[in-house]
Structure formats: C-alpha cells, structure tokens
PDB file of N, CA and C in Angstrom:
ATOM      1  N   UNK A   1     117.848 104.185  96.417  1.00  0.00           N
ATOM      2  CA  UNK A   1     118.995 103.302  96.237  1.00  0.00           C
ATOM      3  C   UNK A   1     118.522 101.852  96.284  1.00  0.00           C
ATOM      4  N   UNK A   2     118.070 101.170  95.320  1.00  0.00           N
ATOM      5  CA  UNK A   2     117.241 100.053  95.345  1.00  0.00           C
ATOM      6  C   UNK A   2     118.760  99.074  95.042  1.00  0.00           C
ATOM      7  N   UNK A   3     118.746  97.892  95.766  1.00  0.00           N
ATOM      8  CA  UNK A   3     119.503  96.727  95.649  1.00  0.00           C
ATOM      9  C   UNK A   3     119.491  95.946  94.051  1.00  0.00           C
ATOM     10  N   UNK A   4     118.191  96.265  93.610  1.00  0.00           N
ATOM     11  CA  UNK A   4     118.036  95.252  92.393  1.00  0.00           C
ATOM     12  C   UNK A   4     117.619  96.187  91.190  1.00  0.00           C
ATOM     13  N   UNK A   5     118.251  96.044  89.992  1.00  0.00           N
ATOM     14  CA  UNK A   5     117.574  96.169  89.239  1.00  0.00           C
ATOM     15  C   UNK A   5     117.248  95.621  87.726  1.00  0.00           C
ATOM     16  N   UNK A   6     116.498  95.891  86.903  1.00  0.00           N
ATOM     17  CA  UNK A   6     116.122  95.302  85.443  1.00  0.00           C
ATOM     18  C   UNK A   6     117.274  95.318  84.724  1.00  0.00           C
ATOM     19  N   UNK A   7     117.777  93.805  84.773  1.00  0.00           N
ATOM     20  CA  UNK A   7     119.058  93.575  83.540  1.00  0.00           C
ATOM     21  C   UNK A   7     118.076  92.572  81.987  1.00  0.00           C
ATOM     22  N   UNK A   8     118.220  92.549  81.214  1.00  0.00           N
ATOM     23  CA  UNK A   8     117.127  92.096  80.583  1.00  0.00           C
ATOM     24  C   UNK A   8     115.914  91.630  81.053  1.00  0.00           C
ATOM     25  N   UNK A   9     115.833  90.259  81.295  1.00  0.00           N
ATOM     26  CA  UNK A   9     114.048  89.668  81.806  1.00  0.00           C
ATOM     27  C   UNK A   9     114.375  89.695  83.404  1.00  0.00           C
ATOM     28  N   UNK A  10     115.779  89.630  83.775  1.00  0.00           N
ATOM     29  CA  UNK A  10     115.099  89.032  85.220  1.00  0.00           C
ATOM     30  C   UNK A  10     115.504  90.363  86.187  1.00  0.00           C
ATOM     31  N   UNK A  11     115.786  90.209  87.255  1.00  0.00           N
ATOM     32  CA  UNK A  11     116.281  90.679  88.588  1.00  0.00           C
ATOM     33  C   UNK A  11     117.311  91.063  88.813  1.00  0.00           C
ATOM     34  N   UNK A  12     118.608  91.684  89.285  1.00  0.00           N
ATOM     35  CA  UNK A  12     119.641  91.339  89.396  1.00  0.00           C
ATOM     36  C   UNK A  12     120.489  92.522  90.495  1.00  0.00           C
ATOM     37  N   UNK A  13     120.895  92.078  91.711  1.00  0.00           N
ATOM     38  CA  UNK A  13     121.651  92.604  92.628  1.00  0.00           C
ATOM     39  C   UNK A  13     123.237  93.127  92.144  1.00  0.00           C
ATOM     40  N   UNK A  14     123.831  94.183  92.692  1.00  0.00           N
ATOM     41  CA  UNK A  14     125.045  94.696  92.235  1.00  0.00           C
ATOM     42  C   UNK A  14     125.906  93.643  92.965  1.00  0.00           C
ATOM     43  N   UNK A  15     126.876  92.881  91.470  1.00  0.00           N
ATOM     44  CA  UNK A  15     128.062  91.906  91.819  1.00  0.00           C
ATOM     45  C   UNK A  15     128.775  92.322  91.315  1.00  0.00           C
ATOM     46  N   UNK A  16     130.135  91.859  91.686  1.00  0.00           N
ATOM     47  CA  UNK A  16     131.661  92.781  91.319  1.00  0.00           C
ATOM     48  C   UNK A  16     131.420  92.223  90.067  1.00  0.00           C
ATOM     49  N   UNK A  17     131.347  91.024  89.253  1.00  0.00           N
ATOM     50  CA  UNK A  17     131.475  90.489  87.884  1.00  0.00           C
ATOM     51  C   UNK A  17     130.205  90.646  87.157  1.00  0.00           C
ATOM     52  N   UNK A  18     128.865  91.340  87.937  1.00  0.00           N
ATOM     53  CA  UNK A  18     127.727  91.551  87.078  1.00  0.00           C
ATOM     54  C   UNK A  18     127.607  92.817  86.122  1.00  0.00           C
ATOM     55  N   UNK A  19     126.832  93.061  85.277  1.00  0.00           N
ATOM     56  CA  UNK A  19     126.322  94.288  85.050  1.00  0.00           C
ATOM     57  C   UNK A  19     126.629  95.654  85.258  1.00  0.00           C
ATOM     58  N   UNK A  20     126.916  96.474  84.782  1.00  0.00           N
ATOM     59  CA  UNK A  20     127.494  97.935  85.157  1.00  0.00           C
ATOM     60  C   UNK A  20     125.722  99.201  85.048  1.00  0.00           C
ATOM     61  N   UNK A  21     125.043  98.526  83.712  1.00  0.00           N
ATOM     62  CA  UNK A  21     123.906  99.510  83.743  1.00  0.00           C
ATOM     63  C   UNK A  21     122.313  98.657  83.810  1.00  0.00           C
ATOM     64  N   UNK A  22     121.174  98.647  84.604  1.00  0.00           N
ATOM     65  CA  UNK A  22     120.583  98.061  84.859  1.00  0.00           C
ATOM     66  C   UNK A  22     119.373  99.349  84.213  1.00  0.00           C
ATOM     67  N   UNK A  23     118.006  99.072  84.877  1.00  0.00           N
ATOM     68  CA  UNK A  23     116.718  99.534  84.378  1.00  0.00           C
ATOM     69  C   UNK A  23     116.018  99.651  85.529  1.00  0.00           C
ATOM     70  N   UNK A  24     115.331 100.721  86.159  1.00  0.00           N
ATOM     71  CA  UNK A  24     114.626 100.842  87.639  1.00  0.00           C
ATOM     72  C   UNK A  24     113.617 100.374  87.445  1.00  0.00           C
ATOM     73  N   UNK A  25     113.081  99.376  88.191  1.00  0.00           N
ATOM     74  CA  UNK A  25     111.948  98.787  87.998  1.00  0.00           C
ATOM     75  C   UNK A  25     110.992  99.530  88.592  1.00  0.00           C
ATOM     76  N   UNK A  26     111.073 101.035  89.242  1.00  0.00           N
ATOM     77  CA  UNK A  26     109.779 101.721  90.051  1.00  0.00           C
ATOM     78  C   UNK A  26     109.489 102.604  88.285  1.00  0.00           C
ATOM     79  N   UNK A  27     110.664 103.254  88.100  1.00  0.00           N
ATOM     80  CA  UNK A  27     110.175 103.967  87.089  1.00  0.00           C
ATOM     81  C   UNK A  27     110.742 104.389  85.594  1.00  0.00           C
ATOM     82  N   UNK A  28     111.692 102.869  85.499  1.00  0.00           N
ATOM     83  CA  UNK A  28     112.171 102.556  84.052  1.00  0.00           C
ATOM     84  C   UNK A  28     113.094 103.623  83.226  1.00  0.00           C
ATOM     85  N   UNK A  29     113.848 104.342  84.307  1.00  0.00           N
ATOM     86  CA  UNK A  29     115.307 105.013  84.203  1.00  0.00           C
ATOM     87  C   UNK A  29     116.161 104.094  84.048  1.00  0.00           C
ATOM     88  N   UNK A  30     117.465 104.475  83.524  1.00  0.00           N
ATOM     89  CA  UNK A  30     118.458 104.049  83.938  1.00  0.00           C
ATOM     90  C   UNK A  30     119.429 103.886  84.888  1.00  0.00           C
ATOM     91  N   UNK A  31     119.907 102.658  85.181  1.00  0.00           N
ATOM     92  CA  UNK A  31     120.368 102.462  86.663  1.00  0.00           C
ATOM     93  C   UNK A  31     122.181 102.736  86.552  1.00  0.00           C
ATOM     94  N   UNK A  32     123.018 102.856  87.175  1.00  0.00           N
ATOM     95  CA  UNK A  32     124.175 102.097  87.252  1.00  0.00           C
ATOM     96  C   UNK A  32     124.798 101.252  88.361  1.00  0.00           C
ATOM     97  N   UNK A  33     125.616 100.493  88.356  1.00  0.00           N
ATOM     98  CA  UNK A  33     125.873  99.624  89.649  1.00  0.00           C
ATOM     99  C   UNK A  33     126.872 100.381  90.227  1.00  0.00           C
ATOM    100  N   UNK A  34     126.469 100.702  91.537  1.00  0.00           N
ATOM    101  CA  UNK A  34     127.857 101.577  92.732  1.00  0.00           C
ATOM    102  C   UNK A  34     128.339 100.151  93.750  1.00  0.00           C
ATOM    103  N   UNK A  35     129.257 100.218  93.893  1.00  0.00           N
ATOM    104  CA  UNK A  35     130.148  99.421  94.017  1.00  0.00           C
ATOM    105  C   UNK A  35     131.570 100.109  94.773  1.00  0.00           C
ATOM    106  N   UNK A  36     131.327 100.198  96.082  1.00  0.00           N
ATOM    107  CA  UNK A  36     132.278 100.494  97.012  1.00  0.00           C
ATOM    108  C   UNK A  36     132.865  99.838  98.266  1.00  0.00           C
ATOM    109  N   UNK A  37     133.953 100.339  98.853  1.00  0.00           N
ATOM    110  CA  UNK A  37     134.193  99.534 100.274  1.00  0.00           C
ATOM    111  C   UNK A  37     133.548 100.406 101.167  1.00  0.00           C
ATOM    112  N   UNK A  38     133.083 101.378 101.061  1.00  0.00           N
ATOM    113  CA  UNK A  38     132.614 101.921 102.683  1.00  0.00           C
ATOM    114  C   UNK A  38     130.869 101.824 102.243  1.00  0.00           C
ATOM    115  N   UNK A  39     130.611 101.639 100.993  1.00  0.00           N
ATOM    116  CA  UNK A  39     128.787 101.850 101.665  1.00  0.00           C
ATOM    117  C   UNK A  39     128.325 100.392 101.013  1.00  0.00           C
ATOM    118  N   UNK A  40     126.644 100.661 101.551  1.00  0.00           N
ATOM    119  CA  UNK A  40     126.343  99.151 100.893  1.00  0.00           C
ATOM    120  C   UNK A  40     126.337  99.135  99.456  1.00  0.00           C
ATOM    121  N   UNK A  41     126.491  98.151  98.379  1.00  0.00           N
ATOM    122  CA  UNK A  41     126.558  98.217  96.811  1.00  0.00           C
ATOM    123  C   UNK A  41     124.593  97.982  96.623  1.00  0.00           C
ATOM    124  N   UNK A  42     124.380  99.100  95.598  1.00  0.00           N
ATOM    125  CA  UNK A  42     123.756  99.370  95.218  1.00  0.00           C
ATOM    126  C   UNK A  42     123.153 100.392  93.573  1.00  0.00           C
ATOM    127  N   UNK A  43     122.065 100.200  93.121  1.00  0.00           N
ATOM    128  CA  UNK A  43     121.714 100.592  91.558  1.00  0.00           C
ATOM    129  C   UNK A  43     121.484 101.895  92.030  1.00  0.00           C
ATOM    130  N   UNK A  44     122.145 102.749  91.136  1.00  0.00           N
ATOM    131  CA  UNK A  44     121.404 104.379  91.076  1.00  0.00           C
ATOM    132  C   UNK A  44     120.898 104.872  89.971  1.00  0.00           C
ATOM    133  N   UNK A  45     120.486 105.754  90.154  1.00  0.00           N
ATOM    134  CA  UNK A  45     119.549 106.410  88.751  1.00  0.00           C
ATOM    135  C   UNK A  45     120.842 107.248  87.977  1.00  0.00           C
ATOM    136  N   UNK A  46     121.107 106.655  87.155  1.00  0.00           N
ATOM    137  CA  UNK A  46     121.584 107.713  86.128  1.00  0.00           C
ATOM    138  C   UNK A  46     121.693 108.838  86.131  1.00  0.00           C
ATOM    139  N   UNK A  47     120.702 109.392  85.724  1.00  0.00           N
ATOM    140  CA  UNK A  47     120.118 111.444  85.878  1.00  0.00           C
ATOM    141  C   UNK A  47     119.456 111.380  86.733  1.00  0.00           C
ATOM    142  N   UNK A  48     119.489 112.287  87.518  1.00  0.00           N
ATOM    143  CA  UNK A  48     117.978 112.767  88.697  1.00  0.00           C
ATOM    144  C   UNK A  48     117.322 112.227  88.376  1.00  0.00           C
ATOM    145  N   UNK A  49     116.880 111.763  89.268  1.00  0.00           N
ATOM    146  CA  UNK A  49     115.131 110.825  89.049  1.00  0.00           C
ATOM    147  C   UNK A  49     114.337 111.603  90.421  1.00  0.00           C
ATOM    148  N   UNK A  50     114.161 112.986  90.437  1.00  0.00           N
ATOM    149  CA  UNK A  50     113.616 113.118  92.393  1.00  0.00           C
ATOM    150  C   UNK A  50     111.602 112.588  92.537  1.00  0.00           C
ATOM    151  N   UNK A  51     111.397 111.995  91.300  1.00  0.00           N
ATOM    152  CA  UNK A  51     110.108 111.599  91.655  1.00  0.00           C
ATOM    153  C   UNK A  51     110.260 110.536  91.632  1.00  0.00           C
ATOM    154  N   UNK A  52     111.268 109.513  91.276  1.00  0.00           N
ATOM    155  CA  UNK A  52     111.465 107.797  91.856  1.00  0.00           C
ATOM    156  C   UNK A  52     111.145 107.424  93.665  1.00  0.00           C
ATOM    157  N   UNK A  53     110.147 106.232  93.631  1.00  0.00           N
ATOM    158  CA  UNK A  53     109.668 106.442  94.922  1.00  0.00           C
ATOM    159  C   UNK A  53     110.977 105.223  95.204  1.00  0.00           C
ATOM    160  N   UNK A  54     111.829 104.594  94.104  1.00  0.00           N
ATOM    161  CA  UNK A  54     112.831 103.486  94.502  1.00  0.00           C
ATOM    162  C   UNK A  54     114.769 104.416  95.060  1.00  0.00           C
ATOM    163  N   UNK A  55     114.536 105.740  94.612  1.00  0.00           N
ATOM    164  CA  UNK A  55     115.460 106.385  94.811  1.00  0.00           C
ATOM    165  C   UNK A  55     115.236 107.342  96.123  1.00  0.00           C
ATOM    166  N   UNK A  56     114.425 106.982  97.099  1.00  0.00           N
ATOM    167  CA  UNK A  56     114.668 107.553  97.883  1.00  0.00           C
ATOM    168  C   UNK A  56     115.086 107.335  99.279  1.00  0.00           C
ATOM    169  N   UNK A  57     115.362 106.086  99.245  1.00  0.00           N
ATOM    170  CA  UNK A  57     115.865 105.321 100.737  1.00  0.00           C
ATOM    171  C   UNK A  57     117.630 105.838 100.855  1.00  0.00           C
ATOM    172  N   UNK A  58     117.190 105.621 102.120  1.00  0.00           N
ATOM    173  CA  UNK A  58     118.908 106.326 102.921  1.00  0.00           C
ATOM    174  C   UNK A  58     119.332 105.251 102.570  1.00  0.00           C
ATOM    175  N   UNK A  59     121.083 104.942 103.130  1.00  0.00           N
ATOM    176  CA  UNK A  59     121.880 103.996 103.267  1.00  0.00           C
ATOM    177  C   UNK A  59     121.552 102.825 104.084  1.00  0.00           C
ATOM    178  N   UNK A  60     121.098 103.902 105.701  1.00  0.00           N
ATOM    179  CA  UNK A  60     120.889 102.847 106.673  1.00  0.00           C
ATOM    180  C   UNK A  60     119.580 101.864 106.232  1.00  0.00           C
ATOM    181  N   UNK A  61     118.606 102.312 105.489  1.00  0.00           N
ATOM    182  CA  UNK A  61     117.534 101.826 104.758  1.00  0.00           C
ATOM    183  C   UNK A  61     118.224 100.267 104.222  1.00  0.00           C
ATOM    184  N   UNK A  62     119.250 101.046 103.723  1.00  0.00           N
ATOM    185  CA  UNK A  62     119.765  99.771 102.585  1.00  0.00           C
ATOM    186  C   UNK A  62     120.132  98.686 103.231  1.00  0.00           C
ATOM    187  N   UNK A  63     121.024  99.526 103.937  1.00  0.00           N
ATOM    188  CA  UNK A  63     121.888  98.113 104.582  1.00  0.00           C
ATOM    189  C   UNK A  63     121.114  97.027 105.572  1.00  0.00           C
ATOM    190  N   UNK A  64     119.977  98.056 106.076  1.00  0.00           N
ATOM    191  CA  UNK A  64     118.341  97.083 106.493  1.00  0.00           C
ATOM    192  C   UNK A  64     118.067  95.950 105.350  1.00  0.00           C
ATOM    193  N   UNK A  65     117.840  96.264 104.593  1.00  0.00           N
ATOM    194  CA  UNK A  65     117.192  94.943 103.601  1.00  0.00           C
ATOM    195  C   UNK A  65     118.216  94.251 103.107  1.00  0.00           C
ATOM    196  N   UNK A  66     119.771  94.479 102.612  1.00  0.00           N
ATOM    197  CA  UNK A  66     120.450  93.811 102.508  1.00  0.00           C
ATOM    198  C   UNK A  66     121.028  92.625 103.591  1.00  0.00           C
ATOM    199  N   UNK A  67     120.615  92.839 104.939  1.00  0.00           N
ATOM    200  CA  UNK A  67     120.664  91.562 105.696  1.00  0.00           C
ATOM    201  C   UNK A  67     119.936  90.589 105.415  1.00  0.00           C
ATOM    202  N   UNK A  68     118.710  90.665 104.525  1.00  0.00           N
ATOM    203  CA  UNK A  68     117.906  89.885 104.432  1.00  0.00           C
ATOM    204  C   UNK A  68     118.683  88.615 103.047  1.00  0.00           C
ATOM    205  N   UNK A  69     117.904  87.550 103.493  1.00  0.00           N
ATOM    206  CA  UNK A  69     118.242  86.628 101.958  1.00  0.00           C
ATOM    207  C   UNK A  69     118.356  87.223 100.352  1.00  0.00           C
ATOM    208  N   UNK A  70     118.659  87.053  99.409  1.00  0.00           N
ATOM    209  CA  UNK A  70     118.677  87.345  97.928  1.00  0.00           C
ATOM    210  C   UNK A  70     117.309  87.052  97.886  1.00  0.00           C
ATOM    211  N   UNK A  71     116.724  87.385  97.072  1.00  0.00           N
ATOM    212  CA  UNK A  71     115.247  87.796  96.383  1.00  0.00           C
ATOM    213  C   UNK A  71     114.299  87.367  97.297  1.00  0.00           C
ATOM    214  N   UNK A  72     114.623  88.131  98.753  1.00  0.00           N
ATOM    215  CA  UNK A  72     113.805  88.372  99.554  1.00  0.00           C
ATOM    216  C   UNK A  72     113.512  89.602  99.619  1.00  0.00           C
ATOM    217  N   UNK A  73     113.999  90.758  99.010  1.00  0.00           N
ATOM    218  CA  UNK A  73     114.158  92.109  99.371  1.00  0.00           C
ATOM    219  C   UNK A  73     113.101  92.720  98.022  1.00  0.00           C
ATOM    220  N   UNK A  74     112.462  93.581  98.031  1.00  0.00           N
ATOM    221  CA  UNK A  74     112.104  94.523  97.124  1.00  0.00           C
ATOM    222  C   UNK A  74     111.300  93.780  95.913  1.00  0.00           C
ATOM    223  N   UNK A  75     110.323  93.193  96.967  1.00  0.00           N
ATOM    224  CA  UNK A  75     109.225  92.036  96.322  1.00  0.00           C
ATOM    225  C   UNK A  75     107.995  93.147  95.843  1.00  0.00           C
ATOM    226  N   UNK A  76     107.119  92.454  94.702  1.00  0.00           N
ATOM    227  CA  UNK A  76     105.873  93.550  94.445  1.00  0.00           C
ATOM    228  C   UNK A  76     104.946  92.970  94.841  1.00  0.00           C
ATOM    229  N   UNK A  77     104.242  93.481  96.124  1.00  0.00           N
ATOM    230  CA  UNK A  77     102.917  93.121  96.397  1.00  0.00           C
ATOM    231  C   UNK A  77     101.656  93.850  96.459  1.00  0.00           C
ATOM    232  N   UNK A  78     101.096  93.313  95.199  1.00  0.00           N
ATOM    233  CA  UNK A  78      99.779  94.183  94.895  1.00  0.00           C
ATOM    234  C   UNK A  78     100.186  95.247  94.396  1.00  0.00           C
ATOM    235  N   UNK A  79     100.061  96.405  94.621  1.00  0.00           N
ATOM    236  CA  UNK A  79     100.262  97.592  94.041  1.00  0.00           C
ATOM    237  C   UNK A  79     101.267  98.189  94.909  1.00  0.00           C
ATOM    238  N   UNK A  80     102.184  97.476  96.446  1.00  0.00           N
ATOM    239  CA  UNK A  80     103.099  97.596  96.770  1.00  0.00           C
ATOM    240  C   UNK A  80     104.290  97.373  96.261  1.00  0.00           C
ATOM    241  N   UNK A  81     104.905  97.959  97.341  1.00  0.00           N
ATOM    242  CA  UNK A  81     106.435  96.822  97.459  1.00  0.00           C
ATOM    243  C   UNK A  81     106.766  96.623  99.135  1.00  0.00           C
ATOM    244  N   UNK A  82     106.803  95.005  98.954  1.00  0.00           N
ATOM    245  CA  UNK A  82     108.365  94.696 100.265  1.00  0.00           C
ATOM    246  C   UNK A  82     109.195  94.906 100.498  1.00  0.00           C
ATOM    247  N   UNK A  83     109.691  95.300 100.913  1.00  0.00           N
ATOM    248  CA  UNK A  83     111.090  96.113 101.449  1.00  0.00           C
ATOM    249  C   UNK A  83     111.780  94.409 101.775  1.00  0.00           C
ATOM    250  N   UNK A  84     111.425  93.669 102.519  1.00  0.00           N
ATOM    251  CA  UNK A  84     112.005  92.160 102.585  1.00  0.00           C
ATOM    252  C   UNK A  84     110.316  91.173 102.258  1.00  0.00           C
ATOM    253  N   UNK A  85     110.100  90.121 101.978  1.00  0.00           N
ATOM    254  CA  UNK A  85     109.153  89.180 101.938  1.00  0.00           C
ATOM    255  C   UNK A  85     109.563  88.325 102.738  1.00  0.00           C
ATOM    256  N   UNK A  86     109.171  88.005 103.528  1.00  0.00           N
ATOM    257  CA  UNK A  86     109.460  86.278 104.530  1.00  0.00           C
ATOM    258  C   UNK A  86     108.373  85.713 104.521  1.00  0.00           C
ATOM    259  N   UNK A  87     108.553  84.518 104.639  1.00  0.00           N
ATOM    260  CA  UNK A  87     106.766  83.536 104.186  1.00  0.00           C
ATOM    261  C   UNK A  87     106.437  83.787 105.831  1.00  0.00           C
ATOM    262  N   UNK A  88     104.917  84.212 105.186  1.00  0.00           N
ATOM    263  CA  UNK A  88     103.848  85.131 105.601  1.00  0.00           C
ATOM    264  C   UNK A  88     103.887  85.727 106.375  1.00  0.00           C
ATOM    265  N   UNK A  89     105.074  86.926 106.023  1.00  0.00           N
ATOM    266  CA  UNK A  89     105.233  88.178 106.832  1.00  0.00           C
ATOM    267  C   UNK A  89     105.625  89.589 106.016  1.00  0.00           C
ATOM    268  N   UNK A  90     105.322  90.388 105.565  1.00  0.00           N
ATOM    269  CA  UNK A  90     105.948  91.215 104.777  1.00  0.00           C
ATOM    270  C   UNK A  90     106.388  92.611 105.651  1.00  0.00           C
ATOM    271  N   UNK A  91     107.682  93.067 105.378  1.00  0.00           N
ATOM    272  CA  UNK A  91     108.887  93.917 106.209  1.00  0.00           C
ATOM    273  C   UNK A  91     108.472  95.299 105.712  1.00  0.00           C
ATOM    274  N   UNK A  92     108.345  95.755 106.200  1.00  0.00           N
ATOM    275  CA  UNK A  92     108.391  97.607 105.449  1.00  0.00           C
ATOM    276  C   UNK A  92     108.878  98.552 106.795  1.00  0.00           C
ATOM    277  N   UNK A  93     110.647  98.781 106.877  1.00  0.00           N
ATOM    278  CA  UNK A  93     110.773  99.016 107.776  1.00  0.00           C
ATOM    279  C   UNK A  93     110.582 101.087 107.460  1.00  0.00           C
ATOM    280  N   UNK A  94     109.569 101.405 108.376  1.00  0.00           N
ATOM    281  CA  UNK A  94     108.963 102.462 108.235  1.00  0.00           C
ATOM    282  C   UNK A  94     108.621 103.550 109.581  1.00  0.00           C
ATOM    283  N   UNK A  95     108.953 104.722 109.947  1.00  0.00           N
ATOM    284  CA  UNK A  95     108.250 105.355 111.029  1.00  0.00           C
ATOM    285  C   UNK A  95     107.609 104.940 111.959  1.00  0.00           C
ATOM    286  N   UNK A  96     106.875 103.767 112.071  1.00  0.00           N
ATOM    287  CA  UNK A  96     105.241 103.540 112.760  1.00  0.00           C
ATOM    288  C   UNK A  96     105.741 101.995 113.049  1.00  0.00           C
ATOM    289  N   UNK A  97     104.857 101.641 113.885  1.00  0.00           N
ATOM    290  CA  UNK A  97     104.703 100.324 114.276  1.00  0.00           C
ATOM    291  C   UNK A  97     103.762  99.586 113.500  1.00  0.00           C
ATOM    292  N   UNK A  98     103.958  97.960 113.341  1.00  0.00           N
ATOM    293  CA  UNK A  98     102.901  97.733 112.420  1.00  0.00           C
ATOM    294  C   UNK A  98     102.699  96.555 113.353  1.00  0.00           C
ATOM    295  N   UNK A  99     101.649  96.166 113.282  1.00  0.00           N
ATOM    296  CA  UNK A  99     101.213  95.192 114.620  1.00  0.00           C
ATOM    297  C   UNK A  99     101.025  93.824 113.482  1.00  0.00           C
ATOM    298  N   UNK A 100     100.887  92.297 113.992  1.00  0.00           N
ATOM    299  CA  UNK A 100     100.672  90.909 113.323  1.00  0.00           C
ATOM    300  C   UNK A 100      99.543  91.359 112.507  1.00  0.00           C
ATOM    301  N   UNK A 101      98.637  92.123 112.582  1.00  0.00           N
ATOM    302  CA  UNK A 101      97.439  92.280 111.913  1.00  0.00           C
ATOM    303  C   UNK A 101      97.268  92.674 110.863  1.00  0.00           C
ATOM    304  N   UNK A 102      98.493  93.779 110.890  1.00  0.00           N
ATOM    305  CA  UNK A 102      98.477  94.540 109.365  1.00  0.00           C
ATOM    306  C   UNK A 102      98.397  95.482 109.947  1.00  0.00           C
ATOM    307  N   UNK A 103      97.538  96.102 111.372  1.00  0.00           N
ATOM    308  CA  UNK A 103      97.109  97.659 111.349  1.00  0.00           C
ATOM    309  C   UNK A 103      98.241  98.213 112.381  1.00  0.00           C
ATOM    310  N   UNK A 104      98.506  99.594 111.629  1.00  0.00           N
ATOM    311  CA  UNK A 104      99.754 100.359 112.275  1.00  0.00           C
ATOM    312  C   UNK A 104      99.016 101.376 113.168  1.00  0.00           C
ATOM    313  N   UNK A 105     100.191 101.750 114.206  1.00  0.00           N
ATOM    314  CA  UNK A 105      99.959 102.821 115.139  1.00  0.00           C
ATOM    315  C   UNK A 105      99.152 103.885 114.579  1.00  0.00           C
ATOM    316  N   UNK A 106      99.459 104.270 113.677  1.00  0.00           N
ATOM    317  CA  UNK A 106      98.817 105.708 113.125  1.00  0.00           C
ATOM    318  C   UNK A 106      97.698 105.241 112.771  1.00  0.00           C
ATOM    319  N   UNK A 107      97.150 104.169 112.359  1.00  0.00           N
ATOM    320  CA  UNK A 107      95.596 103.899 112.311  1.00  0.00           C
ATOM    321  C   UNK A 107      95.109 103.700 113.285  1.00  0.00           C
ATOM    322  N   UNK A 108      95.807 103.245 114.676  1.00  0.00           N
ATOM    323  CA  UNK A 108      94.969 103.169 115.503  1.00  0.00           C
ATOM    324  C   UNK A 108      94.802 104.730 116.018  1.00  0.00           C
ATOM    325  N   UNK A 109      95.234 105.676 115.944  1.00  0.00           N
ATOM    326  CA  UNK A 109      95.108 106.835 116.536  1.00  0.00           C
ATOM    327  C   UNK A 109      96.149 107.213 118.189  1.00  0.00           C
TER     328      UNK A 109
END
C-alpha cells in the first residue's frame, strides 16, 4: 500500500481532487487511489500484484510514514527504499533495531 505513485513524470500522493489511476513505481502495475474515512488514503495495485515488494505493507505501516512530511516518505536510495528520508537519517521502520551506525541487531548476533 505505497502512499505515492507514478502520475506522468512526477510523484504523486492520494488527494480528494488528484488522480484516480497512478503507475507503481516498485513494479510498473497499475495503481488506483483508495480514498476513505476509516483507513489511511493510499495507491493499490489494480490486479494482484503478490510479488510487489511496494504492496506489501500493513495499514499500521502506512499510517507510520504518513506522519512524516510530503516527499519525505518512500525515497530511492541506492538500490533501496526509505520508508521516510530525514536529512541524514534514513527510517525503515522494520523488526530489528538499527543503531546511528547503520548496523542492526541481527548483525550484531
């Protein structure tokens, strides 16, 4: 359930007056904009997508990165993605602890 997706060249978050069908930027399906009062608004895949690695976050996932600023969320770094970007900190809220360093619990053993 990714917040953003490919409306022609740029970016674009689900707004009541935006866009109805967008483009997944993990794996270039088609999106549509959901748009409700009880969950967070967000792009879905069209048809099944179950190998989209952008279609697989829960709600509570969502509503995690949607606290964050506008095009702070679901940044590409390197051959990643940010879940949020903050100058010079990148968010990936995930299982494990991730220490200032970069290295997570599970690497340390």
């Amino acid at each position: 359930m990714p917040l953003y997706a490919n409306v022609g060249d740029h970016r674009e978050l689900v707004r009541e007056d935006g866009p109805n069908r967008g483009i997944c930027a993990y794996c270039g399906e088609t999106m549509i904009a959901r748009r409700g009062a009880l969950r967070t608004w967000h792009w879905a895949h069209e048809a099944a997508t179950p190998d989209c690695e952008g279609g697989k976050e829960s709600e509570w996932h969502l509503a995690w990165k949607a606290l964050a600023l506008d095009d702070t969320q679901e940044i590409q770094v390197g051959n990643r993605r940010a879940d949020v970007l903050a100058p010079g900190r990148v968010c990936r809220r995930a299982p494990e602890v991730v220490y200032d360093r970069g290295e997570s619990a599970r690497a340390r053993g």
